[in-house]
C-alpha atoms as a PDB file:
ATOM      1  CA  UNK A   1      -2.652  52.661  16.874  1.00  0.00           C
ATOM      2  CA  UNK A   2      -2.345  49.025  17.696  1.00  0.00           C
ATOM      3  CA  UNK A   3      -0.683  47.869  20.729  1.00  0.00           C
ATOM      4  CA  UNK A   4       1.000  44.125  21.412  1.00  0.00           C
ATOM      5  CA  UNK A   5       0.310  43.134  24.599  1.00  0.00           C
ATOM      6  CA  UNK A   6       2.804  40.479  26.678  1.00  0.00           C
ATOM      7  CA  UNK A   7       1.825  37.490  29.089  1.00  0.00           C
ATOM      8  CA  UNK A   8       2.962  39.472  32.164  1.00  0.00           C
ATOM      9  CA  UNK A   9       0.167  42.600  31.323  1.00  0.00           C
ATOM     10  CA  UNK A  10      -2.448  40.494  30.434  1.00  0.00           C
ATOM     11  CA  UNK A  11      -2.289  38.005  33.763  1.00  0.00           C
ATOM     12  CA  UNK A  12      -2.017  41.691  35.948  1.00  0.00           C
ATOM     13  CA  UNK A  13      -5.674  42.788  35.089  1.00  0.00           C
ATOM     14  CA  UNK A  14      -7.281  38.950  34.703  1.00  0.00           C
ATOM     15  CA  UNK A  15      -8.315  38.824  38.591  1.00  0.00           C
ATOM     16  CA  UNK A  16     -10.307  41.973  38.114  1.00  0.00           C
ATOM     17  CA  UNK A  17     -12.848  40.357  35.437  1.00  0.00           C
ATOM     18  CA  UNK A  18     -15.814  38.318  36.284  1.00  0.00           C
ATOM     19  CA  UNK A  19     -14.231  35.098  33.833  1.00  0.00           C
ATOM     20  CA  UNK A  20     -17.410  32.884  34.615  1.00  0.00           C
ATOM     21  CA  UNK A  21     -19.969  35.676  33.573  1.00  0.00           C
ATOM     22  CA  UNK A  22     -17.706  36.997  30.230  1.00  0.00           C
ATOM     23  CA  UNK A  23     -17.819  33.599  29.378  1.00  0.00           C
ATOM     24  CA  UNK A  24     -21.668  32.603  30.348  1.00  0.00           C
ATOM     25  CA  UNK A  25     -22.567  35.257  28.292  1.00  0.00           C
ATOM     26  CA  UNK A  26     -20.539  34.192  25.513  1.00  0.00           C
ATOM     27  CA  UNK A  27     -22.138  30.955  25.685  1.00  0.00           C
ATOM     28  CA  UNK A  28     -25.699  32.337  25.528  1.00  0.00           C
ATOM     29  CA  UNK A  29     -24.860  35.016  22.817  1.00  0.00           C
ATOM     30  CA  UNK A  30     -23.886  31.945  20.791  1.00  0.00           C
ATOM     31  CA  UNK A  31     -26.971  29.869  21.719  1.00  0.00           C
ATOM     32  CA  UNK A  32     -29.100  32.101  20.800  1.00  0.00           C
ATOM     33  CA  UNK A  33     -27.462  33.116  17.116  1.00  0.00           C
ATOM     34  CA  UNK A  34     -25.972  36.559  17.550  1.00  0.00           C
ATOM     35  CA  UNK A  35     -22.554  34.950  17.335  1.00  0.00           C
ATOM     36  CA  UNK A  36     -20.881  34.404  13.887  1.00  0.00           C
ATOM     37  CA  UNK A  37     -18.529  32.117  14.410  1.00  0.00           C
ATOM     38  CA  UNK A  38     -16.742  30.142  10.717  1.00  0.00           C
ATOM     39  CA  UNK A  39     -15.794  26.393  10.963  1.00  0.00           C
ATOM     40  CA  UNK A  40     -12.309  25.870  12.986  1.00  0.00           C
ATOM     41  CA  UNK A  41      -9.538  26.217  10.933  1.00  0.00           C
ATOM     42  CA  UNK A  42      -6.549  23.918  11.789  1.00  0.00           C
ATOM     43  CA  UNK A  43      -3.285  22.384  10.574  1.00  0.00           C
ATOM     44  CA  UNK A  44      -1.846  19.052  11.820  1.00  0.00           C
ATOM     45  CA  UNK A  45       1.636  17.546  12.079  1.00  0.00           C
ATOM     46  CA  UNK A  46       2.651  14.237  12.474  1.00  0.00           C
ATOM     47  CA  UNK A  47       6.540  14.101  13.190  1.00  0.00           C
ATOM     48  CA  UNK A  48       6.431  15.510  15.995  1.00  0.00           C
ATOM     49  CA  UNK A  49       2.757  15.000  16.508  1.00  0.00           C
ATOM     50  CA  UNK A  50       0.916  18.967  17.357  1.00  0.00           C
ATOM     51  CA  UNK A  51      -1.487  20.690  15.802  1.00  0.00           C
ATOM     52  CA  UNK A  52      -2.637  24.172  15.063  1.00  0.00           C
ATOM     53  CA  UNK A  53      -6.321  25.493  15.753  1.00  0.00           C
ATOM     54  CA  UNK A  54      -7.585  28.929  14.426  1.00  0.00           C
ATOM     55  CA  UNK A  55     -10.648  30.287  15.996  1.00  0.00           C
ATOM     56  CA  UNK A  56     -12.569  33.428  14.561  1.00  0.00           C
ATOM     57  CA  UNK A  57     -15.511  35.016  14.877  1.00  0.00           C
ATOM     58  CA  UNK A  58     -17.493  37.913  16.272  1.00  0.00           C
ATOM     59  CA  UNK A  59     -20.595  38.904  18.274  1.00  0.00           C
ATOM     60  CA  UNK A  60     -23.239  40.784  16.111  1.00  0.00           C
ATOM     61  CA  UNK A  61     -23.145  44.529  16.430  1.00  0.00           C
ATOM     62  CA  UNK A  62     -20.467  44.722  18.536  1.00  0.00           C
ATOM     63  CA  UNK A  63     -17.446  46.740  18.143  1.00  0.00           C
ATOM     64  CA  UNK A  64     -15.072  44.369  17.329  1.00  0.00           C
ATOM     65  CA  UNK A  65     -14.239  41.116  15.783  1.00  0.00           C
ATOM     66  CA  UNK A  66     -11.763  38.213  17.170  1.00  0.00           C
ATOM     67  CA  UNK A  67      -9.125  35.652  15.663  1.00  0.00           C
ATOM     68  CA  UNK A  68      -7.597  33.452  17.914  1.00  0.00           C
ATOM     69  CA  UNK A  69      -4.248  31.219  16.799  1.00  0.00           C
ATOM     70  CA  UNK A  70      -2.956  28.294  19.271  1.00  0.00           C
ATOM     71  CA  UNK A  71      -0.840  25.278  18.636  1.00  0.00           C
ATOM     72  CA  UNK A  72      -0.432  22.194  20.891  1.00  0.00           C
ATOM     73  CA  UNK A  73       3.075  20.243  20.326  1.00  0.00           C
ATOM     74  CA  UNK A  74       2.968  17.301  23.005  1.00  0.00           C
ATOM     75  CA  UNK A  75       6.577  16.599  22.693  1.00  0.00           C
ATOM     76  CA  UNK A  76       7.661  19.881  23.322  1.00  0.00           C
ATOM     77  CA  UNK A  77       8.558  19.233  26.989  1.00  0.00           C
ATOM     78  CA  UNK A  78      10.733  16.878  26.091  1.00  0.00           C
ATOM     79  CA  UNK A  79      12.586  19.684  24.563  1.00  0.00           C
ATOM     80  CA  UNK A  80      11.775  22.065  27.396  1.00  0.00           C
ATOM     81  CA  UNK A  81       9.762  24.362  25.548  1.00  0.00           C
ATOM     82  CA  UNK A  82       6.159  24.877  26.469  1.00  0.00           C
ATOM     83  CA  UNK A  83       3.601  22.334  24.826  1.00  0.00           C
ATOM     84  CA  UNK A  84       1.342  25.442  23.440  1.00  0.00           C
ATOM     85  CA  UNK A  85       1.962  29.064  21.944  1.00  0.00           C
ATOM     86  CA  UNK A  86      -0.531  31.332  20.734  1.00  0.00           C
ATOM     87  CA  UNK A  87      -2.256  35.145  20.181  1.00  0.00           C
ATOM     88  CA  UNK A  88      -5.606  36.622  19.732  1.00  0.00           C
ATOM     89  CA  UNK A  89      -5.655  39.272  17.249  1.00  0.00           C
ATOM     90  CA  UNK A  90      -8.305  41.932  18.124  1.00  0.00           C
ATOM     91  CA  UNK A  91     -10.112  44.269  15.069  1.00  0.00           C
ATOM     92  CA  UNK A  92     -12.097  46.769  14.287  1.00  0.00           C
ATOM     93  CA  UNK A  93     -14.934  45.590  13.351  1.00  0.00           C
ATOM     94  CA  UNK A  94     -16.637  48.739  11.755  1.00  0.00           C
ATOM     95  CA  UNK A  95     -13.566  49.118   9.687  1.00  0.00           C
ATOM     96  CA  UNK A  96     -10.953  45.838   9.847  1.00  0.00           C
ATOM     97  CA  UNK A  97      -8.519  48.151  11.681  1.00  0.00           C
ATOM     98  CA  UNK A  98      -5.975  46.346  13.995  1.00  0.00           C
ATOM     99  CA  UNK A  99      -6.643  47.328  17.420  1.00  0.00           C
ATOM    100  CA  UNK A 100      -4.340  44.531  19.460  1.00  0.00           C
ATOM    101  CA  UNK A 101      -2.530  41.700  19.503  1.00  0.00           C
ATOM    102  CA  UNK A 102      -2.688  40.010  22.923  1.00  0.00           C
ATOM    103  CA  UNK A 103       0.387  37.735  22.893  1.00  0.00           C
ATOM    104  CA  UNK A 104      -0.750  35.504  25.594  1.00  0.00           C
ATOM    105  CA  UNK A 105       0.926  32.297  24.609  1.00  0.00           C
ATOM    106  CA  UNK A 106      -2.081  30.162  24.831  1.00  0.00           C
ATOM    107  CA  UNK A 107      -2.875  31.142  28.443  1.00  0.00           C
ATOM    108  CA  UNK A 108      -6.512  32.977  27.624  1.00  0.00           C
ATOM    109  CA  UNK A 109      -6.684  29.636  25.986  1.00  0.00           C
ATOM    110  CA  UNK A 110      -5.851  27.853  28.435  1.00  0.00           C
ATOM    111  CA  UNK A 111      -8.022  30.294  31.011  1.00  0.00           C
ATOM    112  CA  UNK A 112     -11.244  30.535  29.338  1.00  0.00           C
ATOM    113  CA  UNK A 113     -10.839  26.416  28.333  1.00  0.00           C
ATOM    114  CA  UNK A 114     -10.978  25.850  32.428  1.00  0.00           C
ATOM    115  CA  UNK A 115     -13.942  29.102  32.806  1.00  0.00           C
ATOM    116  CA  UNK A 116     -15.844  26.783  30.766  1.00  0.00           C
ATOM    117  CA  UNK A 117     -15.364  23.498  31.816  1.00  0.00           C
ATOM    118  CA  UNK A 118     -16.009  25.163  35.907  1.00  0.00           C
ATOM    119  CA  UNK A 119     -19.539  26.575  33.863  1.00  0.00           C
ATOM    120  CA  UNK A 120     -20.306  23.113  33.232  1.00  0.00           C
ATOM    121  CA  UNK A 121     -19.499  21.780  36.546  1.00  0.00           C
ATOM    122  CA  UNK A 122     -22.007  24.698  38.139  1.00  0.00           C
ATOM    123  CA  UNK A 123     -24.771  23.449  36.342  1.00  0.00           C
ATOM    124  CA  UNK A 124     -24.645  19.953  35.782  1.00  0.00           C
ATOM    125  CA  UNK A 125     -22.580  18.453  38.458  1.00  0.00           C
ATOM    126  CA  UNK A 126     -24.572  16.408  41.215  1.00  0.00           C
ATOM    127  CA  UNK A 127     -25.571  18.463  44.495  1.00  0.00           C
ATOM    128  CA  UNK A 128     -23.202  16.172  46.253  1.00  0.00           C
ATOM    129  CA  UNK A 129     -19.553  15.624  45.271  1.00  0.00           C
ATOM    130  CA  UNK A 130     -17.535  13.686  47.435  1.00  0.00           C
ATOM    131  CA  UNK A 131     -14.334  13.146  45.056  1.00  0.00           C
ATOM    132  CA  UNK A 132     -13.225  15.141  41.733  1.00  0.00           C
ATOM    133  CA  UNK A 133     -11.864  12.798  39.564  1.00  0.00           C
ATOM    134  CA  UNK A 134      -9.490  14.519  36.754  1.00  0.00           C
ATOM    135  CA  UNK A 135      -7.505  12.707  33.949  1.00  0.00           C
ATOM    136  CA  UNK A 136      -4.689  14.006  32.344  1.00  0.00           C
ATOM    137  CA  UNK A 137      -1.316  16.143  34.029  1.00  0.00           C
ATOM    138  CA  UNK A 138      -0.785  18.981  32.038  1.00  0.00           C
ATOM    139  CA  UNK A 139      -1.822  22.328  32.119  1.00  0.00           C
ATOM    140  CA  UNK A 140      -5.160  22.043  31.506  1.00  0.00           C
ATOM    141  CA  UNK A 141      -5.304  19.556  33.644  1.00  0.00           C
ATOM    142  CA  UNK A 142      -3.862  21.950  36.294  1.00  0.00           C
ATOM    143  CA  UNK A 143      -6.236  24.933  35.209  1.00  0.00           C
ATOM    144  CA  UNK A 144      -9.499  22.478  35.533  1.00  0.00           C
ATOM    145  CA  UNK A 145      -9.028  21.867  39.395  1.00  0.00           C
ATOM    146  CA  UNK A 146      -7.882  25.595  40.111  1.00  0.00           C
ATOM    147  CA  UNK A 147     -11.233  27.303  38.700  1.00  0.00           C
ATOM    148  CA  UNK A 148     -13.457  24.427  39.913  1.00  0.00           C
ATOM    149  CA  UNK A 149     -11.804  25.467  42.949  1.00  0.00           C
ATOM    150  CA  UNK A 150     -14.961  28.323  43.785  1.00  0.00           C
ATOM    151  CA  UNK A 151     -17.710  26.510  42.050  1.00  0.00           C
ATOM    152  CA  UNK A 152     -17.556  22.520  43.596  1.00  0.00           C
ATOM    153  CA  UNK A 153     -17.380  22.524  47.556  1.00  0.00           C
ATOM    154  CA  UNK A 154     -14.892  19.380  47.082  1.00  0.00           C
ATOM    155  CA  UNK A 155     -11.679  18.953  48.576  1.00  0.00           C
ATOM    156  CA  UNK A 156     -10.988  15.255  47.911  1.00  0.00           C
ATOM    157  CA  UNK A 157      -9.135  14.698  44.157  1.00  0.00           C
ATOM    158  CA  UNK A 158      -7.896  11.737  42.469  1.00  0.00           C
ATOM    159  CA  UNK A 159      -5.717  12.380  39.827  1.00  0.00           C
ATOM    160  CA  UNK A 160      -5.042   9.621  36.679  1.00  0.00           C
ATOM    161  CA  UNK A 161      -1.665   9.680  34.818  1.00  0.00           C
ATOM    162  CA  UNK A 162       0.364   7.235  32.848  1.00  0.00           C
ATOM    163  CA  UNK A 163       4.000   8.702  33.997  1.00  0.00           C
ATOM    164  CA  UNK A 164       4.480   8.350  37.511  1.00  0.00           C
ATOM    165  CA  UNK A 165       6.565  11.186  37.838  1.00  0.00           C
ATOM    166  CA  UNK A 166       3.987  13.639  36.081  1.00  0.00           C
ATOM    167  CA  UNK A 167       1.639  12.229  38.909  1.00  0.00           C
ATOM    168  CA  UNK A 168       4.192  13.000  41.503  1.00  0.00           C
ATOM    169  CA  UNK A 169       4.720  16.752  40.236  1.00  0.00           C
ATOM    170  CA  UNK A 170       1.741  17.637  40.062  1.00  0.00           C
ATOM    171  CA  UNK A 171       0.379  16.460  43.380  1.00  0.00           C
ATOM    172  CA  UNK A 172       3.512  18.946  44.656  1.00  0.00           C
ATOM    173  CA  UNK A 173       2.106  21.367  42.099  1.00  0.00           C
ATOM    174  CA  UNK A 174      -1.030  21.519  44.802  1.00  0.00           C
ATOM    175  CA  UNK A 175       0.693  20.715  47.677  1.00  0.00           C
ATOM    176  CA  UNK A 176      -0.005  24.452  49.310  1.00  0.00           C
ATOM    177  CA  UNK A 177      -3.710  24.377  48.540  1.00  0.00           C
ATOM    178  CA  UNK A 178      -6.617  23.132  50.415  1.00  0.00           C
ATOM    179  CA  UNK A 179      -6.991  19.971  47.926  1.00  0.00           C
ATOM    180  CA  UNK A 180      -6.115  16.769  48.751  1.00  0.00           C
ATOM    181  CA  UNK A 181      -4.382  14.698  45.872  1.00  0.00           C
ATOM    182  CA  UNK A 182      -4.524  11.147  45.719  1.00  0.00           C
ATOM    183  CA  UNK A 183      -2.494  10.295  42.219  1.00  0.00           C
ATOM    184  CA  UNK A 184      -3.168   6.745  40.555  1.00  0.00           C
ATOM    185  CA  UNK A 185      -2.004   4.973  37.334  1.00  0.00           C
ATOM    186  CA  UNK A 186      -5.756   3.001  37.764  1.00  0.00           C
ATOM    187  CA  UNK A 187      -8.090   4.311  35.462  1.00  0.00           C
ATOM    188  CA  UNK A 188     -10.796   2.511  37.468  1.00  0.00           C
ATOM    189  CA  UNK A 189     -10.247   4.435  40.915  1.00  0.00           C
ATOM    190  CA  UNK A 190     -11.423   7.787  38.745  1.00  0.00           C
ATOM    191  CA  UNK A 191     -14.549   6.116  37.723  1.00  0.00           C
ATOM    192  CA  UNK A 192     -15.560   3.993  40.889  1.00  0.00           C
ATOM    193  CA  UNK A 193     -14.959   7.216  43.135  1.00  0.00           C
ATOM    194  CA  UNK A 194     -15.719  10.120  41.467  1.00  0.00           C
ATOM    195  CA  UNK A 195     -19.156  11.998  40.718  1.00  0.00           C
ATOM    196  CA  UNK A 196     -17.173  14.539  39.020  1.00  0.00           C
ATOM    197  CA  UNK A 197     -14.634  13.760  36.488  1.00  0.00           C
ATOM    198  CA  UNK A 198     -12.700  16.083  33.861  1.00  0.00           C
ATOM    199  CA  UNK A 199     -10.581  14.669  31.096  1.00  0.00           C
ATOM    200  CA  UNK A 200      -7.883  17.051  29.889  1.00  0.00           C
ATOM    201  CA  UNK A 201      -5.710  14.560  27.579  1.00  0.00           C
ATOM    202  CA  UNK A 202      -4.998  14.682  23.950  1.00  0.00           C
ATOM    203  CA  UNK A 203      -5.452  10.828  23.757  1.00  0.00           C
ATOM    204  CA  UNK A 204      -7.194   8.925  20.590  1.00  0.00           C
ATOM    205  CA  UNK A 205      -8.026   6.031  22.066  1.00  0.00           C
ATOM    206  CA  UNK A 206     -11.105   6.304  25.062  1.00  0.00           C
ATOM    207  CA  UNK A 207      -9.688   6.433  28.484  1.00  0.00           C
ATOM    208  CA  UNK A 208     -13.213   6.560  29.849  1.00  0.00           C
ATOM    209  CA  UNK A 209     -14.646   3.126  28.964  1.00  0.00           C
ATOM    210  CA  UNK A 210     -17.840   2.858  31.953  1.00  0.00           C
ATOM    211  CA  UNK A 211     -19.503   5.175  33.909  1.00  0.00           C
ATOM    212  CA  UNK A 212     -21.893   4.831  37.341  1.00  0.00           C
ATOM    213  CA  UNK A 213     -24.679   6.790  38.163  1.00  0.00           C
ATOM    214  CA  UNK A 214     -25.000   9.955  39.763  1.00  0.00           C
ATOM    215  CA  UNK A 215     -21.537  10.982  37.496  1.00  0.00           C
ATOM    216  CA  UNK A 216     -20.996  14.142  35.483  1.00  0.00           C
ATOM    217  CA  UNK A 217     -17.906  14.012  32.867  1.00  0.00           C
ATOM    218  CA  UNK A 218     -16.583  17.081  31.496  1.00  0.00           C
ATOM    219  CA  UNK A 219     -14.425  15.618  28.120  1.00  0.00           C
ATOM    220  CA  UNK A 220     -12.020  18.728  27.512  1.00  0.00           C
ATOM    221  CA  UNK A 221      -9.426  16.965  25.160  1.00  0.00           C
ATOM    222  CA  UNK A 222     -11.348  16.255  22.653  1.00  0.00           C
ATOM    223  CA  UNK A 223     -11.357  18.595  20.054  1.00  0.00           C
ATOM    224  CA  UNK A 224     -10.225  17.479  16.792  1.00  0.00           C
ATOM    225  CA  UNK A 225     -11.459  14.791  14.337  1.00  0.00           C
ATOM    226  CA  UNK A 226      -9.149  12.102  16.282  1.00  0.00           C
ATOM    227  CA  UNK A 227      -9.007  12.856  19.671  1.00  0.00           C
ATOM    228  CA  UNK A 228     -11.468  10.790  22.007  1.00  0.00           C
ATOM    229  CA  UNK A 229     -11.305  10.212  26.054  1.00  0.00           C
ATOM    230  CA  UNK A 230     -14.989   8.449  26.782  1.00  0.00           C
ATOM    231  CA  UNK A 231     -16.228   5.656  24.713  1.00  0.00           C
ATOM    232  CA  UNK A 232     -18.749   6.335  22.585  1.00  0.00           C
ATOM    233  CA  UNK A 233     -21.346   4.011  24.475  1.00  0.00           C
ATOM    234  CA  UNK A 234     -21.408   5.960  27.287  1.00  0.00           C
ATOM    235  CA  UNK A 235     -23.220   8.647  25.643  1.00  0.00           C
ATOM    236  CA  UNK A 236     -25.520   7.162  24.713  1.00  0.00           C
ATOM    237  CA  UNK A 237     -26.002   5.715  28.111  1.00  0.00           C
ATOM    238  CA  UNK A 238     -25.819   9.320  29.347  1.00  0.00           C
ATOM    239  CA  UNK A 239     -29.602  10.993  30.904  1.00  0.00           C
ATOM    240  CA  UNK A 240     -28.212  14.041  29.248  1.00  0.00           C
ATOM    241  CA  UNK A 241     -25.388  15.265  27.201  1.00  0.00           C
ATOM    242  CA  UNK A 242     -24.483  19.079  26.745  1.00  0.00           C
ATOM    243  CA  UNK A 243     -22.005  20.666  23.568  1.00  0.00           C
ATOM    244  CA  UNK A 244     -20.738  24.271  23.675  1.00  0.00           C
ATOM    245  CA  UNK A 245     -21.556  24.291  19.934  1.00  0.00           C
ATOM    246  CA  UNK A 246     -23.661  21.453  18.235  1.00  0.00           C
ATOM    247  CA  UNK A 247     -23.111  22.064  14.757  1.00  0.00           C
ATOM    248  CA  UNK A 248     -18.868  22.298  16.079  1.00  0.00           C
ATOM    249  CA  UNK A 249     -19.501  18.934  17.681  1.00  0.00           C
ATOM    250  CA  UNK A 250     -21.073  16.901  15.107  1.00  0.00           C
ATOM    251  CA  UNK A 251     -17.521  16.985  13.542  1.00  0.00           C
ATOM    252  CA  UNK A 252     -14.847  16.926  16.375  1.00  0.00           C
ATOM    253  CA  UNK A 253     -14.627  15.823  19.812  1.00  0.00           C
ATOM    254  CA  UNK A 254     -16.463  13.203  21.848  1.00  0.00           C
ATOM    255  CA  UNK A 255     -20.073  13.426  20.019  1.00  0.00           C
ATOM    256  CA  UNK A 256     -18.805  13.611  17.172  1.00  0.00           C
ATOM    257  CA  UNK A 257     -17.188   9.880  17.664  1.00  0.00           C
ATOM    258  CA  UNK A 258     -20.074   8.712  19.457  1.00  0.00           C
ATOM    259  CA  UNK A 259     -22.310   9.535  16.319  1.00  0.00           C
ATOM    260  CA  UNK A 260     -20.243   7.250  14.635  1.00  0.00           C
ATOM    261  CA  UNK A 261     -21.540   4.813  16.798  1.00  0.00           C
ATOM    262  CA  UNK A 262     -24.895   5.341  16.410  1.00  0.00           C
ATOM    263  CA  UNK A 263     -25.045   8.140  18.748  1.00  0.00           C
ATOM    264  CA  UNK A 264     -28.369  10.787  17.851  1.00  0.00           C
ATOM    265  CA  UNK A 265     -28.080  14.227  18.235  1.00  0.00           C
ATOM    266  CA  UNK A 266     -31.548  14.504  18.782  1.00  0.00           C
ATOM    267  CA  UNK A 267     -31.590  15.188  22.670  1.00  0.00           C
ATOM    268  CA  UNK A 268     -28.215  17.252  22.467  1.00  0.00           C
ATOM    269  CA  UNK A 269     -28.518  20.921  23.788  1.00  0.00           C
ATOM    270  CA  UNK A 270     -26.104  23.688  24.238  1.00  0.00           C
ATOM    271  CA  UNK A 271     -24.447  25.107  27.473  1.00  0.00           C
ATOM    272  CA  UNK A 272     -25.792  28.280  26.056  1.00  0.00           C
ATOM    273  CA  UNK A 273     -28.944  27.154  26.351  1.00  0.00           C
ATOM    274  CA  UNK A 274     -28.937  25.513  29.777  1.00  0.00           C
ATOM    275  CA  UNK A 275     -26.899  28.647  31.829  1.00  0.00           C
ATOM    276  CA  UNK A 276     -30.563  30.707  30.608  1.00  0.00           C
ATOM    277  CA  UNK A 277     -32.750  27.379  31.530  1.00  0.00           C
ATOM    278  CA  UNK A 278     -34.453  27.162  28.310  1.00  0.00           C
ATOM    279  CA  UNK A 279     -33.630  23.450  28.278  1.00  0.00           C
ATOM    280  CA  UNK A 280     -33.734  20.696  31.524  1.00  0.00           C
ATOM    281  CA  UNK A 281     -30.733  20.546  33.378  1.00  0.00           C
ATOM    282  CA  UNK A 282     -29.630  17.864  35.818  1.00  0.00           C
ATOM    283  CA  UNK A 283     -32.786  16.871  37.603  1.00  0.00           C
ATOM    284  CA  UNK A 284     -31.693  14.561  40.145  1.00  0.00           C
ATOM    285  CA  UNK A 285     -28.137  13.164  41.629  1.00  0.00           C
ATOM    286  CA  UNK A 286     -28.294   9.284  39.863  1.00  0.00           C
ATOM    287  CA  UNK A 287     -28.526  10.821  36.442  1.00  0.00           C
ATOM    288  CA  UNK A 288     -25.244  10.350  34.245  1.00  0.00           C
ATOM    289  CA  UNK A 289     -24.524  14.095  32.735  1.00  0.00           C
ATOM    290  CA  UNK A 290     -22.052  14.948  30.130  1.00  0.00           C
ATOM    291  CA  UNK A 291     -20.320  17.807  28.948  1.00  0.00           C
ATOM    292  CA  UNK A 292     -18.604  17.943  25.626  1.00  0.00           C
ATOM    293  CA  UNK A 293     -16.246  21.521  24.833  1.00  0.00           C
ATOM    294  CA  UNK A 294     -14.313  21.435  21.738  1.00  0.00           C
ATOM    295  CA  UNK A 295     -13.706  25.038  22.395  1.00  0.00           C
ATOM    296  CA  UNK A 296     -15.567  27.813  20.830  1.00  0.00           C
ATOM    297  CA  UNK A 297     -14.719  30.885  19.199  1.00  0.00           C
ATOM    298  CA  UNK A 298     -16.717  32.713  21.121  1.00  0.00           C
ATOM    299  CA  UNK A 299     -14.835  32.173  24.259  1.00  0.00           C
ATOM    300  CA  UNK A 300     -11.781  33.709  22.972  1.00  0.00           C
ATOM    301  CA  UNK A 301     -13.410  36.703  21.791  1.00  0.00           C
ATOM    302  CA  UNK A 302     -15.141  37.563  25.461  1.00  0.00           C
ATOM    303  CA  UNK A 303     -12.194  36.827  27.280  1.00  0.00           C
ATOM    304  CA  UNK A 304     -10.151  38.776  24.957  1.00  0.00           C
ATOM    305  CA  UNK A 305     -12.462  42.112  24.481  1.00  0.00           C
ATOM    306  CA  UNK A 306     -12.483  41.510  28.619  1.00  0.00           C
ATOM    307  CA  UNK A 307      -8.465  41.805  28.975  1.00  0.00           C
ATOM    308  CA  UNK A 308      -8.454  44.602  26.492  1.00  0.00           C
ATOM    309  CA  UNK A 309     -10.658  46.452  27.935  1.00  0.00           C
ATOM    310  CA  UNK A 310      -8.623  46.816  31.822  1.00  0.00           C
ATOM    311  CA  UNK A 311      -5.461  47.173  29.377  1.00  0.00           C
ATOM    312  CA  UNK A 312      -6.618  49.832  27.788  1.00  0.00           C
END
């Protein structure tokens, strides 16, 4: 019989999985083609601006299969409603029986979106880190710093925001932890200071426009044919640049723009394919790395068999 699943049961059993190894092997499943995984479906809205992804897919020989629905509405605070609702819909996948709906209102999203950004940080941040850098306020932006929190022995943070009172909230958001948040309005101060920067924003016009060495960038917003955070230059400037799924990001995100610009994917590999080493990671700490997630389906479906499994 299928069971629906609310927000409050699904956060009670998430600190008992290993998120960074659920989705690691996701990641490497997918690299190495036992994942099938359909183009992104999505819907967009102008007035209000939001948009709707649906992610679906399902691990060869496995016992089930995965869809994933999750909508972004940017104006929604304004309103006082949450900017992002959403479910994963878990089947059989001997038979197409319904098995659960986890109605997790984006946060899995939101969870394994950080899991994976922290992944990239693990392997392709430089050995040394004396300030994250991490544009954007909102949740994600929130959700980056806390799971970096175990992999990046870094206390220092500089935080970039265009609303001064986002800034101020969530530099009290942190207030209790062992970070220390210095919030700025100058885009500059991220990329003179950091050697690890995140961008969490939906923005469409780049926010990132240089880069020094010895910097890793982890673009997170990025995942439609619009969005953009890092001009497209600087990846091609980059010693290395890592997608969660190449054939997903030759059509959204931050390669996907950059191509437009010239960009070859000829030197692109796959997080999947550096977490098992079959491809050169980071090599030395003046090399610029970067990271581009759009978001794959087969995050959602590890994180979600992973939930399901302690709720059950």
């Amino acid at each position: 019989m299928m069971r629906i699943f609310s927000l409050d049961e699904i956060k009670s059993v998430l600190n008992k999985i290993n998120l960074v190894q659920e989705i690691e092997d996701g990641f490497i499943a997918y690299s190495n083609g036992d994942v099938i995984v359909p183009p992104v479906g999505e819907l967009h809205f102008e007035s209000p601006p939001g948009d709707v992804h649906i992610k679906y897919g399902y691990i060869k020989n496995d016992n089930v299969y995965v869809i994933k629905i999750a909508s972004g509405f940017f104006h929604n605070s304004n309103l006082g409603l949450p900017n992002g609702y959403g479910m994963m819909l878990i089947y059989d996948q001997k038979t197409g029986e319904p098995k659960a709906i986890l109605n997790d209102e984006s946060y899995l999203t939101d969870v394994r979106t950080a899991i994976a950004g922290s992944i990239s940080a693990k392997y392709l941040a430089p050995s040394k880190v004396k300030n994250i850098g991490i544009v954007g306020t909102g949740i994600q932006a929130r959700m980056q710093l806390k799971y970096l929190h175990d992999i990046i022995d870094c206390e220092s943070v500089i935080v970039w925001g265009r609303n001064e009172e986002s800034l101020k909230k969530y530099k009290d958001d942190f207030s209790k932890s062992n970070y220390k948040i210095t919030i700025t309005k100058d885009i500059d101060q991220i990329i003179e200071r950091c050697q690890l920067i995140v961008t969490c924003t939906p923005s469409e016009i780049p926010i990132i426009t240089s880069v020094n060495t010895g910097t890793h960038i982890t673009a997170m917003g990025s995942d439609t044919l619009t969005k953009q955070e890092i001009a497209a230059p600087i990846l091609s400037q980059a010693d290395l640049v890592i997608a969660d799924s190449r054939s997903q990001c030759e059509f959204r995100g931050e390669i996907y723009q950059a191509i437009k610009d010239g960009f070859s994917m000829k030197d692109v590999v796959e997080i999947g394919e550096v977490i098992q080493g079959k491809v050169k990671r980071r090599e030395n700490d003046k090399q610029i790395t970067i990271a581009d997630h759009t978001g794959v389906a087969v995050q959602d479906i590890q994180i979600s068999k992973a939930v399901l499994k302690y709720l059950n």
